[in-house]
Protein backbone atom coordinates (compact mmCIF):
# COMPACT_ATOMS: atom_id res chain seq x y z
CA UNK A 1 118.99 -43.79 6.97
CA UNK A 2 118.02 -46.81 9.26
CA UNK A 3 117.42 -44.86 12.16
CA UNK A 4 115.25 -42.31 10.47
CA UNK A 5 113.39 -45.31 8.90
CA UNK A 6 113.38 -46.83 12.67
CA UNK A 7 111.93 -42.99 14.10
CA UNK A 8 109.42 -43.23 11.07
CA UNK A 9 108.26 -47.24 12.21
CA UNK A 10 108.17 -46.39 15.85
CA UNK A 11 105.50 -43.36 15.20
CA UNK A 12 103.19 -45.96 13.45
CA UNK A 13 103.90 -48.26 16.34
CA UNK A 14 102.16 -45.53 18.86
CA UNK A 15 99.69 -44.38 16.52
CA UNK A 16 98.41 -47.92 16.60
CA UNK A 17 98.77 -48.68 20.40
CA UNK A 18 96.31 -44.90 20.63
CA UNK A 19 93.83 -46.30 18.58
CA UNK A 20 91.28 -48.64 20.03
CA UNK A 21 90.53 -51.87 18.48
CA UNK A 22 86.84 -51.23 17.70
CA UNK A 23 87.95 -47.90 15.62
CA UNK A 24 91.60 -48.76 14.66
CA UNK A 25 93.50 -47.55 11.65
CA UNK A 26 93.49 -49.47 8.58
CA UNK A 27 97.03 -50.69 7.71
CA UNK A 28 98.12 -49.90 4.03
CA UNK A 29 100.62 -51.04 1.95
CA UNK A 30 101.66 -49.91 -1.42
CA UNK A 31 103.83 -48.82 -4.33
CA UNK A 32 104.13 -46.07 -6.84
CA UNK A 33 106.36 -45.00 -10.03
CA UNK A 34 107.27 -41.92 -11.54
CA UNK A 35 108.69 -42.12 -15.51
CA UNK A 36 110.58 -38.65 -15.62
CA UNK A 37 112.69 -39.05 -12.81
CA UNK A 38 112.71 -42.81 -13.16
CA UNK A 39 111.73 -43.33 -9.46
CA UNK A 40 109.64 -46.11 -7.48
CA UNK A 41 107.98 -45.81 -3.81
CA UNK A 42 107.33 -48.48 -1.23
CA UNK A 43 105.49 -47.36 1.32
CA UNK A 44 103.62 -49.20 4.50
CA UNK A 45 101.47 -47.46 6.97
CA UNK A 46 98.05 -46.71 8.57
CA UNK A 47 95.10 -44.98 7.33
CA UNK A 48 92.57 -43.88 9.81
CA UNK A 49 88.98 -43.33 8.62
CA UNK A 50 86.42 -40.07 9.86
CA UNK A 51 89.57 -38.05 11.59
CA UNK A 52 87.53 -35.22 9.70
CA UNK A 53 84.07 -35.30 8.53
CA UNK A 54 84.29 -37.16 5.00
CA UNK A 55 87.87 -36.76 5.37
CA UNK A 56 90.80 -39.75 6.42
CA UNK A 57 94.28 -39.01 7.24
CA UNK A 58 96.92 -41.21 6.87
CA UNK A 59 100.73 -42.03 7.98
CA UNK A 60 103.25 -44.18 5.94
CA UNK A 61 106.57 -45.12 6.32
CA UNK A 62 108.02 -44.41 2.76
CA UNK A 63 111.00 -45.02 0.54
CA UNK A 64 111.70 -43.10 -2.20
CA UNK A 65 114.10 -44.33 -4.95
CA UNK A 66 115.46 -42.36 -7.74
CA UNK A 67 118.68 -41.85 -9.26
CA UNK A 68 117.61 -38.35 -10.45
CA UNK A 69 117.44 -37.56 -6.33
CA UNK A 70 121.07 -38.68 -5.44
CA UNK A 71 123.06 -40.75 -8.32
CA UNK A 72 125.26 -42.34 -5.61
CA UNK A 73 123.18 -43.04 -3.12
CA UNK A 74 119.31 -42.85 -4.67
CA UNK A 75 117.49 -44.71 -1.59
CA UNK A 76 115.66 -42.10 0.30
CA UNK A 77 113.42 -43.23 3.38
CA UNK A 78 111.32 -40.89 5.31
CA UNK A 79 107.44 -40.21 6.78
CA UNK A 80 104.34 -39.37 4.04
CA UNK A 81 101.70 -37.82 5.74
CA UNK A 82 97.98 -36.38 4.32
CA UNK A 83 94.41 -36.34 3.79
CA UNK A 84 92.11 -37.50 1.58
CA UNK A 85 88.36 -37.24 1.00
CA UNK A 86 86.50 -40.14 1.88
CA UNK A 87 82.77 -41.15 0.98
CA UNK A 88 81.23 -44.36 2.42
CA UNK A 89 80.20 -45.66 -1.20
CA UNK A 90 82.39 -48.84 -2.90
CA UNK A 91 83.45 -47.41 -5.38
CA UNK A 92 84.74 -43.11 -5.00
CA UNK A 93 86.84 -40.57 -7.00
CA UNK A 94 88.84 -39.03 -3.93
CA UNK A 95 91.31 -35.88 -3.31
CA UNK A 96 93.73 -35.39 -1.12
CA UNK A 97 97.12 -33.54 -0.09
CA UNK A 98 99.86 -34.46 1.80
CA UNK A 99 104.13 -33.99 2.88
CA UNK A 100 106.74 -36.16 2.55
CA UNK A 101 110.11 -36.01 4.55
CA UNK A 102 112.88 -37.87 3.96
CA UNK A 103 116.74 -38.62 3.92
CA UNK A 104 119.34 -40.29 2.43
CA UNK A 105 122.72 -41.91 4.24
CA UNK A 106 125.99 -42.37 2.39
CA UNK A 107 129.71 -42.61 2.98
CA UNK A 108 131.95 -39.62 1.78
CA UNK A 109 135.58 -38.99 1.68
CA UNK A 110 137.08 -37.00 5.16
CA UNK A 111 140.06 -37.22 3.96
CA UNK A 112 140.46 -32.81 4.57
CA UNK A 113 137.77 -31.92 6.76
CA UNK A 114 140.69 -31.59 9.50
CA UNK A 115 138.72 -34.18 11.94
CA UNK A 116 139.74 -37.36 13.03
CA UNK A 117 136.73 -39.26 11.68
CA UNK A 118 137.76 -42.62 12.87
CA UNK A 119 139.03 -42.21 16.74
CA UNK A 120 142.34 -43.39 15.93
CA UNK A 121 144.21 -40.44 16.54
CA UNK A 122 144.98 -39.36 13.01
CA UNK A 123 143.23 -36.99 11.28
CA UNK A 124 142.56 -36.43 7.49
CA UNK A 125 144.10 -40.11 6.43
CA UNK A 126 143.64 -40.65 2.91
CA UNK A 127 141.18 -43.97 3.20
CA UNK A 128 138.74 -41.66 5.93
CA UNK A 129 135.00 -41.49 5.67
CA UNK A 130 132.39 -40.01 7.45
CA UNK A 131 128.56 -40.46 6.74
CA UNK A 132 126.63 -37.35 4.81
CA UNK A 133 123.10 -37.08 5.39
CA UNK A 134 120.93 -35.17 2.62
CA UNK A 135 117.15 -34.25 3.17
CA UNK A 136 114.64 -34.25 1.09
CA UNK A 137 110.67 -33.03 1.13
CA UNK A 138 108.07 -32.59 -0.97
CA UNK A 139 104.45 -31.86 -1.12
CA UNK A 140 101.85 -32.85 -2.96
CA UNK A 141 98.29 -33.29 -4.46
CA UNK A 142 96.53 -36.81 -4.73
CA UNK A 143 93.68 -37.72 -6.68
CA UNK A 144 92.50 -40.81 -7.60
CA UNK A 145 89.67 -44.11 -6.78
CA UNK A 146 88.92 -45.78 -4.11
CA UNK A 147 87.19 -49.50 -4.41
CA UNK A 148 86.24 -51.25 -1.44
CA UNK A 149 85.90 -55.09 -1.49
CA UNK A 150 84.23 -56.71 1.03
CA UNK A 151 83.84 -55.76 5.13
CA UNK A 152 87.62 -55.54 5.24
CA UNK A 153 90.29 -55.46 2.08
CA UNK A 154 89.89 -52.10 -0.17
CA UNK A 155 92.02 -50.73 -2.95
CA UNK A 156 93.38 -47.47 -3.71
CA UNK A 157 94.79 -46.17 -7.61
CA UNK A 158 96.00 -43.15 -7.41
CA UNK A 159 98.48 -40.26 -8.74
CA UNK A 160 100.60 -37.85 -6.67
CA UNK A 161 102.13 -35.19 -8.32
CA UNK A 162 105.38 -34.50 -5.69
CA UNK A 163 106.98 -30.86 -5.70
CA UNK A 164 110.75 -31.60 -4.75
CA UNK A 165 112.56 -30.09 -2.09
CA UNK A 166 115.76 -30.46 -5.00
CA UNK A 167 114.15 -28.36 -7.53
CA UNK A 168 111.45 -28.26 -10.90
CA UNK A 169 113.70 -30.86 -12.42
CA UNK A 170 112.76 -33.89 -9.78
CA UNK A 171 109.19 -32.84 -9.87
CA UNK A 172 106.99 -35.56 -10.86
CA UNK A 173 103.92 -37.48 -11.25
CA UNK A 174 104.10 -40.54 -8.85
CA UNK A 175 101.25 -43.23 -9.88
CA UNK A 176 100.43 -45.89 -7.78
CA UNK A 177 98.24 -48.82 -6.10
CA UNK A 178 98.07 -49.91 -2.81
CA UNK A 179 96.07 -52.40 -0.69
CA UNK A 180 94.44 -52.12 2.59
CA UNK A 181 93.41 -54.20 5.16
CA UNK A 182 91.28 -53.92 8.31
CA UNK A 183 87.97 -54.32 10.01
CA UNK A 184 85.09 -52.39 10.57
């Protein structure tokens, strides 16, 4: 899971070094829950105003954390990506869409998958692990309000309702708030 995490800081990294200071992205940060599936969502990222006309797209690194996911291993990190609508007013109702892709990492027994999982030239001991990798994506809808405060801080309520990759059953109405910063 760190190295997807890694991939997923590394795009931001770029997307930031493309932009150009007078127009840059607005860096977000921000959390949601979901009461069904008994999930919470960091997520950290940059917003970039006007990529479409009244329209802003946006990029976050995201975790994902919900024992309905995975019950062993429930941390899930991945990339969020959308659009909203955007009006220059301080205070606006918005829509939006967007993906999320993401994975989990765990340890699982290899002690029969006939493969000598830890170079030591014995294969299938009992104690043997090897590391499992499950994907997960969903899309979703966004609605929600937009305040900005001041020439450079805004905040952003909001409610996603994510469609699940793992089924109906993990589908779920994600509300959050997030904060973020930047110049204009």
């Amino acid at each position: 899971m760190l190295h997807f995490i890694y991939r997923c800081l590394f795009v931001i990294c770029l997307l930031t070094n493309f932009a150009h200071a007078d127009d840059s992205p607005h860096f977000q940060i921000g959390t949601m829950y979901a009461e069904k599936i008994r999930g919470v969502g960091l997520y950290a990222g940059f917003e970039a105003e006007e990529i479409l006309p009244n329209a802003s797209g946006y990029i976050d690194a995201t975790l994902l954390i919900s024992d309905a996911y995975d019950a062993e291993q429930p941390v899930f990190g991945g990339v969020s990506i959308g659009l909203r609508t955007a009006l220059d007013v301080p205070l606006s109702p918005y829509v939006g869409a967007g993906l999320y892709v993401g994975e989990n990492e765990k340890e699982v027994s290899a002690s029969h998958d006939k493969i000598d999982n830890d170079h030591n030239g014995f294969i299938d001991e009992k104690w043997e692990t090897t590391t499992d990798n499950q994907l997960m994506t969903a899309v979703y809808p966004e609605v929600g309000f937009h305040l900005q405060v001041g020439e450079t801080f805004s905040i952003r309520m909001m409610g996603r309702y994510m469609v699940s990759s793992f089924g109906r059953s993990h589908d779920d109405w994600f509300y959050g708030l997030s904060f973020a910063f930047g110049h204009d």
